[in-house]
Protein backbone atom coordinates (compact mmCIF):
# COMPACT_ATOMS: atom_id res chain seq x y z
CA UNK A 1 7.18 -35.29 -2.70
CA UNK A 2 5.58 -31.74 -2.30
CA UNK A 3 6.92 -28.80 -0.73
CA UNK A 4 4.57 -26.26 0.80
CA UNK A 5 5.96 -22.72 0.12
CA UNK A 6 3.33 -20.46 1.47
CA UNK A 7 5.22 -17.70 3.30
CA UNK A 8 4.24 -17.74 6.87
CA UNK A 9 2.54 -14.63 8.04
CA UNK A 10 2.30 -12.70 11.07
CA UNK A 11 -0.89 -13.41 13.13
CA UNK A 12 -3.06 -10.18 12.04
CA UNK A 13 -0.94 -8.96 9.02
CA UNK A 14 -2.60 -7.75 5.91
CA UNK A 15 -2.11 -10.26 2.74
CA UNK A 16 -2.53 -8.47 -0.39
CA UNK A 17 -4.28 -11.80 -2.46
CA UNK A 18 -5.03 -9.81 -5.52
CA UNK A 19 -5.38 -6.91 -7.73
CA UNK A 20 -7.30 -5.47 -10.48
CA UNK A 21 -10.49 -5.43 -11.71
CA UNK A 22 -11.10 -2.19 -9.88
CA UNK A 23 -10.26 -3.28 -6.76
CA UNK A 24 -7.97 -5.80 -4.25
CA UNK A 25 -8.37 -9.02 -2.08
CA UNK A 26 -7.14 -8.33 0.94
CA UNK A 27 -6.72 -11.33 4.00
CA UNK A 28 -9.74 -12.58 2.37
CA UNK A 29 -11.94 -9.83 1.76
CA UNK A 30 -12.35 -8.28 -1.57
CA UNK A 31 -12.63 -3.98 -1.48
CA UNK A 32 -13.79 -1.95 -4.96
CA UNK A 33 -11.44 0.87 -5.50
CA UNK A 34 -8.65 2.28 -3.83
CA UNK A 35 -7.52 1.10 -0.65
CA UNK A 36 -4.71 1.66 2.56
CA UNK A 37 -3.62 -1.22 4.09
CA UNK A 38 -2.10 -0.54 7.45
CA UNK A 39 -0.62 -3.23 9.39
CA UNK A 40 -3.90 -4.65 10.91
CA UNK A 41 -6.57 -3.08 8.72
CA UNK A 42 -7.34 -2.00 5.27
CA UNK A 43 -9.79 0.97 4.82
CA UNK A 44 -11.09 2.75 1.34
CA UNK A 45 -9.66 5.23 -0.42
CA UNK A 46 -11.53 7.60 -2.40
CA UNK A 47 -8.19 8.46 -4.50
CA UNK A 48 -8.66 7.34 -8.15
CA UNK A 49 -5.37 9.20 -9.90
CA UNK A 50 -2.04 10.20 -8.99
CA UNK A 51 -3.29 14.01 -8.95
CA UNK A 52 -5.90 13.67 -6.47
CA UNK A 53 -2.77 11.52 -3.53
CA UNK A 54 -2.22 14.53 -1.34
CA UNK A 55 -1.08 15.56 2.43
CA UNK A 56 -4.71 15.62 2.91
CA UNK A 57 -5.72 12.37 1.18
CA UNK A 58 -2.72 10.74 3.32
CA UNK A 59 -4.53 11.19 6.69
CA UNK A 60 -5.33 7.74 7.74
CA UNK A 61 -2.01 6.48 7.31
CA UNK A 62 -0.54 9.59 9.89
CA UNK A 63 -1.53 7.65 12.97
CA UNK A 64 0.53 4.94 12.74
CA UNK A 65 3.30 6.47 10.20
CA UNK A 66 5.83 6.95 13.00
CA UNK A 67 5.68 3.15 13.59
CA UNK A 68 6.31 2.39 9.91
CA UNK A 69 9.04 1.43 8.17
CA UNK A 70 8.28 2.50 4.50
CA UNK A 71 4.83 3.78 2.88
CA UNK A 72 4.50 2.29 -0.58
CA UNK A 73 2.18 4.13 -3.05
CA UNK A 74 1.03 2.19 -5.84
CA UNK A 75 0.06 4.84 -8.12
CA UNK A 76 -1.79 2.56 -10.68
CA UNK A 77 -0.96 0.88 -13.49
CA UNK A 78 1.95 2.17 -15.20
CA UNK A 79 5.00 4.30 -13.42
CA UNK A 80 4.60 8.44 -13.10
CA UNK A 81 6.71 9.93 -11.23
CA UNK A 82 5.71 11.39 -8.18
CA UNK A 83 4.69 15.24 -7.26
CA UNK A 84 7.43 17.15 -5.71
CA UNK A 85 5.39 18.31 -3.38
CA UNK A 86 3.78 15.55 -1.81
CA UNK A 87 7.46 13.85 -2.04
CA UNK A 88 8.60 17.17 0.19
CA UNK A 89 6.00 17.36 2.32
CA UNK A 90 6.05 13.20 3.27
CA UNK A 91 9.78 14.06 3.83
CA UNK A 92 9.10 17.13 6.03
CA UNK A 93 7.04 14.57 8.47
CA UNK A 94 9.69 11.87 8.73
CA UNK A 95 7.65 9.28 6.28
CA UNK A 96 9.89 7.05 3.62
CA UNK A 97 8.03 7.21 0.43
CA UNK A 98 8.51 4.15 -2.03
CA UNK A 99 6.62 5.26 -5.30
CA UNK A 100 5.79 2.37 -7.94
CA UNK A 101 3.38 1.32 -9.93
CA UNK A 102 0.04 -0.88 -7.85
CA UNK A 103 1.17 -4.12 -9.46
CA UNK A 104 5.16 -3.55 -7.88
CA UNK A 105 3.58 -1.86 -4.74
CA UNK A 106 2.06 -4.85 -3.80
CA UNK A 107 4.26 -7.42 -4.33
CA UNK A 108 6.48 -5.46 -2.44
CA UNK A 109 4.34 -4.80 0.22
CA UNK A 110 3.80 -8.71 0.72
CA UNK A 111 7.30 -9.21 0.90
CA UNK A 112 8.03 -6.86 3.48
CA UNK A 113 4.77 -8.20 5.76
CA UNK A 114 6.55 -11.40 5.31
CA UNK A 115 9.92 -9.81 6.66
CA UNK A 116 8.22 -8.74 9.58
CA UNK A 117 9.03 -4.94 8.52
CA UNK A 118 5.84 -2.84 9.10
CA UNK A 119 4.81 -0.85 5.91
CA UNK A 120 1.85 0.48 4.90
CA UNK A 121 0.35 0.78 1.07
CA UNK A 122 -1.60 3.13 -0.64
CA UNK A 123 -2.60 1.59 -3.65
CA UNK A 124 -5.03 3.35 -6.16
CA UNK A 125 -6.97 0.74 -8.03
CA UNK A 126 -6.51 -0.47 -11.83
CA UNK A 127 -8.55 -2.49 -14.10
């Protein structure tokens, strides 16, 4: 007897299939570099290090923010904490920050699509 254990997925969501390399597989298409998977998309992100994840940098995920539950960052491949100021200033507009390394970020990120929670995952790419 065989069990199938594939989570079931909402119609649309954003699998995160793998990482590394330089880059992700995402629902089935592979992206080089950085990326931000919203809840029905996942664009590139020119952010390559933890220095360059700013207010600015951020924009894309603004739009749909308010609808989120959590924004993971995965800043890549080993823990650092996170800049004060980008902490304060995600705080100051209402956004819940989970910071973690890409690897944790999006695992997590998986589990919560599975949930049905809506998150979204900035994930800076490792090799």
């Amino acid at each position: 007897m065989s069990l199938d254990i594939t989570p079931a997925v909402p119609t649309g969501g954003q699998l995160i299939q793998r990482y590394g390399e330089g880059g992700f597989r995402v629902s089935g298409e592979n992206y080089s570099g950085s990326v931000i998977v919203l809840e029905d998309s996942t664009i590139p992100w020119s952010v390559t290090s933890i220095d360059q994840i700013t207010i600015k940098s951020l924009t894309p995920v603004f739009d749909v923010a308010s609808q989120a539950d959590i924004l993971l960052i995965g800043c890549g491949a080993k823990f650092t904490p996170p800049p004060q100021k980008l902490r304060a200033d995600l705080k100051e507009k209402g956004i819940a920050l989970e910071w973690m390394d890409t690897g944790a970020a999006c695992r997590t990120y998986n589990v919560l699509l599975v949930e049905a929670r809506l998150a979204i995952a900035a994930l800076i790419a490792i090799n």
